[in-house]
Protein backbone atom coordinates (compact mmCIF):
# COMPACT_ATOMS: atom_id res chain seq x y z
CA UNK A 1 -6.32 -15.62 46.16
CA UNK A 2 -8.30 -18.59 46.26
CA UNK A 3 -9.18 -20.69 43.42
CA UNK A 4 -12.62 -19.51 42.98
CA UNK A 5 -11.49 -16.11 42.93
CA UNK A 6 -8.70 -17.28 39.75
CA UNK A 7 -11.30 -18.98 37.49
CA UNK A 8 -13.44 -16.16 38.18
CA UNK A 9 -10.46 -13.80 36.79
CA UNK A 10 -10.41 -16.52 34.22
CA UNK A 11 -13.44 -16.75 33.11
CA UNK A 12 -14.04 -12.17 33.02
CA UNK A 13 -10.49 -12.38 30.84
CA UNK A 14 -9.79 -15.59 29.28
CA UNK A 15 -8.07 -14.27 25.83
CA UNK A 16 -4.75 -14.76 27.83
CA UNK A 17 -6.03 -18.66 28.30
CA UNK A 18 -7.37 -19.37 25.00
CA UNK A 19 -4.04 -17.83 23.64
CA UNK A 20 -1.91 -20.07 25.95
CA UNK A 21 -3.82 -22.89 24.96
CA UNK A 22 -4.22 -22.27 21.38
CA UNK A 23 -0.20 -21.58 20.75
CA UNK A 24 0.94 -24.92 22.62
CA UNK A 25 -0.07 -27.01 19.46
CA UNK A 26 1.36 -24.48 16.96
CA UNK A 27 4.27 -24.51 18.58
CA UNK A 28 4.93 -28.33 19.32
CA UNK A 29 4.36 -28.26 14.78
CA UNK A 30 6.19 -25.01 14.65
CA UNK A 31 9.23 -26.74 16.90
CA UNK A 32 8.74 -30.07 14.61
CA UNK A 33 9.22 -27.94 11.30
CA UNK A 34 11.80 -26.39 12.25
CA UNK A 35 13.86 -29.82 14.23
CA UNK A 36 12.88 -32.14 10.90
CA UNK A 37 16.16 -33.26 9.77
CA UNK A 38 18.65 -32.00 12.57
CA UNK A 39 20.85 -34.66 13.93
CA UNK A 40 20.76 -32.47 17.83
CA UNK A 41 18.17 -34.32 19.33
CA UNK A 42 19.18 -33.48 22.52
CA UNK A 43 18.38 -29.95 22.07
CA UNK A 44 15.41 -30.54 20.48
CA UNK A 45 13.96 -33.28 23.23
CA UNK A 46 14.87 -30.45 25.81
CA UNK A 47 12.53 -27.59 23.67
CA UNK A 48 10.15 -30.47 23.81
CA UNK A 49 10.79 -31.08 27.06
CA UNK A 50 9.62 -27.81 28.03
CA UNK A 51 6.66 -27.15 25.49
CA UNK A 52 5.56 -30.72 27.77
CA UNK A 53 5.67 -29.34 31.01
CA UNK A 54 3.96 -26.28 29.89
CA UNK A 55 1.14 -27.95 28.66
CA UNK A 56 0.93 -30.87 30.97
CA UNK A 57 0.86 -29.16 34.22
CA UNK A 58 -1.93 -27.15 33.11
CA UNK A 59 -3.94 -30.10 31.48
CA UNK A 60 -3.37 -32.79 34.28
CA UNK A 61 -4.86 -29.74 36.56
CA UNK A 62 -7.55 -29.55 34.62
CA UNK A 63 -8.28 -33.24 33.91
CA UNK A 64 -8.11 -33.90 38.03
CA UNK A 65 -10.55 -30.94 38.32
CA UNK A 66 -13.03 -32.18 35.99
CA UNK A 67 -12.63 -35.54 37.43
CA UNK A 68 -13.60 -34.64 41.41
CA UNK A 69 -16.21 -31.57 39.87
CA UNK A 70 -17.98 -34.83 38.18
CA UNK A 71 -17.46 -37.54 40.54
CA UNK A 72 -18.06 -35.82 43.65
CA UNK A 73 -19.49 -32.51 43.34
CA UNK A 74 -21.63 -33.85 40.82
CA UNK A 75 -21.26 -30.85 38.77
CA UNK A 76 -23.46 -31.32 35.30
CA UNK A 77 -21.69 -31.07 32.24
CA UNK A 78 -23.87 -28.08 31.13
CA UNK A 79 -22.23 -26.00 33.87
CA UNK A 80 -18.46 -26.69 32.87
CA UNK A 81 -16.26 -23.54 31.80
CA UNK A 82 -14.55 -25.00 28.73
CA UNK A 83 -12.13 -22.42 28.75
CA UNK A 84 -10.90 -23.77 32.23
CA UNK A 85 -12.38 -27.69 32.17
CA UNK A 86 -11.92 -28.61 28.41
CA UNK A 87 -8.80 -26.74 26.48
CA UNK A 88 -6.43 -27.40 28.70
CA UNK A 89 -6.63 -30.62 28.00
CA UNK A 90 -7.71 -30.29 24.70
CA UNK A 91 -4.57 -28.67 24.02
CA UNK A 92 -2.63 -31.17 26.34
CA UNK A 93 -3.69 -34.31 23.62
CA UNK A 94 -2.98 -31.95 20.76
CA UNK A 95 0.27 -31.35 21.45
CA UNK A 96 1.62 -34.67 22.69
CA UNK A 97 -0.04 -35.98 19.65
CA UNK A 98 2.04 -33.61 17.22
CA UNK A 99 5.07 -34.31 19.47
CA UNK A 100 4.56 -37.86 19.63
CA UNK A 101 4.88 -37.78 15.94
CA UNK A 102 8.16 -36.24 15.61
CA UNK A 103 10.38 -37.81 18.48
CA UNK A 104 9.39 -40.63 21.26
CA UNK A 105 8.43 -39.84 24.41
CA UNK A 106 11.42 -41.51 25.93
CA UNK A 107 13.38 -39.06 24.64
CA UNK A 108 12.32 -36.08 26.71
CA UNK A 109 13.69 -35.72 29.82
CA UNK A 110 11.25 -36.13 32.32
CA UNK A 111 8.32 -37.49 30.53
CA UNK A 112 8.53 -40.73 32.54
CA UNK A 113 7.95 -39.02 35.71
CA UNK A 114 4.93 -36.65 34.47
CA UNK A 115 3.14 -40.29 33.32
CA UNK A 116 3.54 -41.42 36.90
CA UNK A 117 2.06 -38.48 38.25
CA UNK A 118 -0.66 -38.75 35.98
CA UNK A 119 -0.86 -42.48 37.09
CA UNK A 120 -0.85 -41.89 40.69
CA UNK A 121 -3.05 -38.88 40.91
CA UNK A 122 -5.45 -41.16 38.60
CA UNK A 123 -5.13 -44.59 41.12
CA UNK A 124 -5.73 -41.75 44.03
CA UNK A 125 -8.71 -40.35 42.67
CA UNK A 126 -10.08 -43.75 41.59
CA UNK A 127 -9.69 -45.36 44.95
CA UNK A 128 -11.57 -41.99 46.51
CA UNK A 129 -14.22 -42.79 44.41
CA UNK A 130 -14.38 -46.39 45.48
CA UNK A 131 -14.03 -45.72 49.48
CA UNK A 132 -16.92 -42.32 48.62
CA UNK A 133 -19.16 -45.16 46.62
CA UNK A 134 -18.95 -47.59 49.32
CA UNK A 135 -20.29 -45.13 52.33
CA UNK A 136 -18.26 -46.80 55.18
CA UNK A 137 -17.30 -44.66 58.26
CA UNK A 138 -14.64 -46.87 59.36
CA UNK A 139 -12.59 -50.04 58.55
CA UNK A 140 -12.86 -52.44 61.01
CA UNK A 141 -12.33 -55.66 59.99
CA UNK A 142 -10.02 -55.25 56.74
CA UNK A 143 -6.24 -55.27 57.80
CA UNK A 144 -4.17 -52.47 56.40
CA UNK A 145 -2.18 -54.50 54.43
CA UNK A 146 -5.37 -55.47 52.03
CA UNK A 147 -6.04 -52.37 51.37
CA UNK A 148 -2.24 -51.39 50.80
CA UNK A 149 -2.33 -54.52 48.12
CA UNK A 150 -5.83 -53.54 46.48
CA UNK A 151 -4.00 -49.62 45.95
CA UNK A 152 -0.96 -51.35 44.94
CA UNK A 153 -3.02 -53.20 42.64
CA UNK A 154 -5.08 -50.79 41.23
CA UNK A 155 -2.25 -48.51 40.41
CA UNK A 156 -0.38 -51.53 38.58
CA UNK A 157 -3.35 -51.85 36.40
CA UNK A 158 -3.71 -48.06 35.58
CA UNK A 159 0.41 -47.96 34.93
CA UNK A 160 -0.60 -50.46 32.71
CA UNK A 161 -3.54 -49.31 30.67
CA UNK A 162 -1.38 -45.75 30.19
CA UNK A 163 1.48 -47.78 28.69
CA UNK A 164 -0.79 -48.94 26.26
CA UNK A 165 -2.83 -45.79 26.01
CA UNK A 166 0.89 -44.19 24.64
């Protein structure tokens, strides 16, 4: 099955989406309800934990897709599925919003390395953009190293601007 093939399967059924999508931010309020005023935060940053990886893996799929459909496909905005393109990640910033607002993300296990994912995939797709927007065929007189440091660089800078972003 190829990708194509899923968002078409998508897009003929997408009640099993929408309801996905809809129910991560009811449950990430439904989950803060019922953890206000327990003292087991560990339990309750590993529920988070996984109502974060459910929705981030998901949303981060869809924000990279929209990203290269946009920037190199140059797919217009009036084409975009929403159900595929926009509610993942819709539903992504709903429900680390809601979660944000009941425990810090540096209490859920393996936030930190979902934000560097994010980060890198970001830096990557950014630095594709550059090399596409510059139309070079090849590199001849820039050493490796330079453009090791200017990646280096420019995913210092995005690390950065997340940090504060959160």
């Amino acid at each position: 099955m190829t990708l194509t093939q899923l968002f078409q399967y998508i897009s003929s059924n997408p009640w099993p989406a929408v309801a996905f999508f809809a129910l991560m931010p009811v449950l990430a309020w439904l989950i803060g309800e019922l953890a206000n005023g327990s003292r087991d935060v560990q339990f309750w940053s590993y529920v988070y934990a996984v109502l974060v990886y459910a929705v981030s893996i998901p949303g981060i799929f869809a924000f990279t897709l929209n990203i290269y459909l946009f920037l190199f496909e140059r797919q217009s905005i009036w084409q975009a599925n929403i159900i595929l393109q926009f509610l993942p990640i819709i539903s992504l910033a709903l429900t680390l919003m809601l979660i944000k607002r009941k425990i810090p993300f540096a209490l859920i296990p393996g936030f930190g390395k979902i934000s560097g994912l994010l980060t890198l995939i970001a830096a990557l797709i950014g630095l594709m953009w550059f090399f596409d927007r510059l139309h070079l065929v090849a590199w001849t007189y820039v050493p490796f190293s330079v453009i090791l440091i200017g990646f280096v660089l420019t995913l210092l800078a995005i690390r950065f601007a997340w940090s504060k972003l959160f």
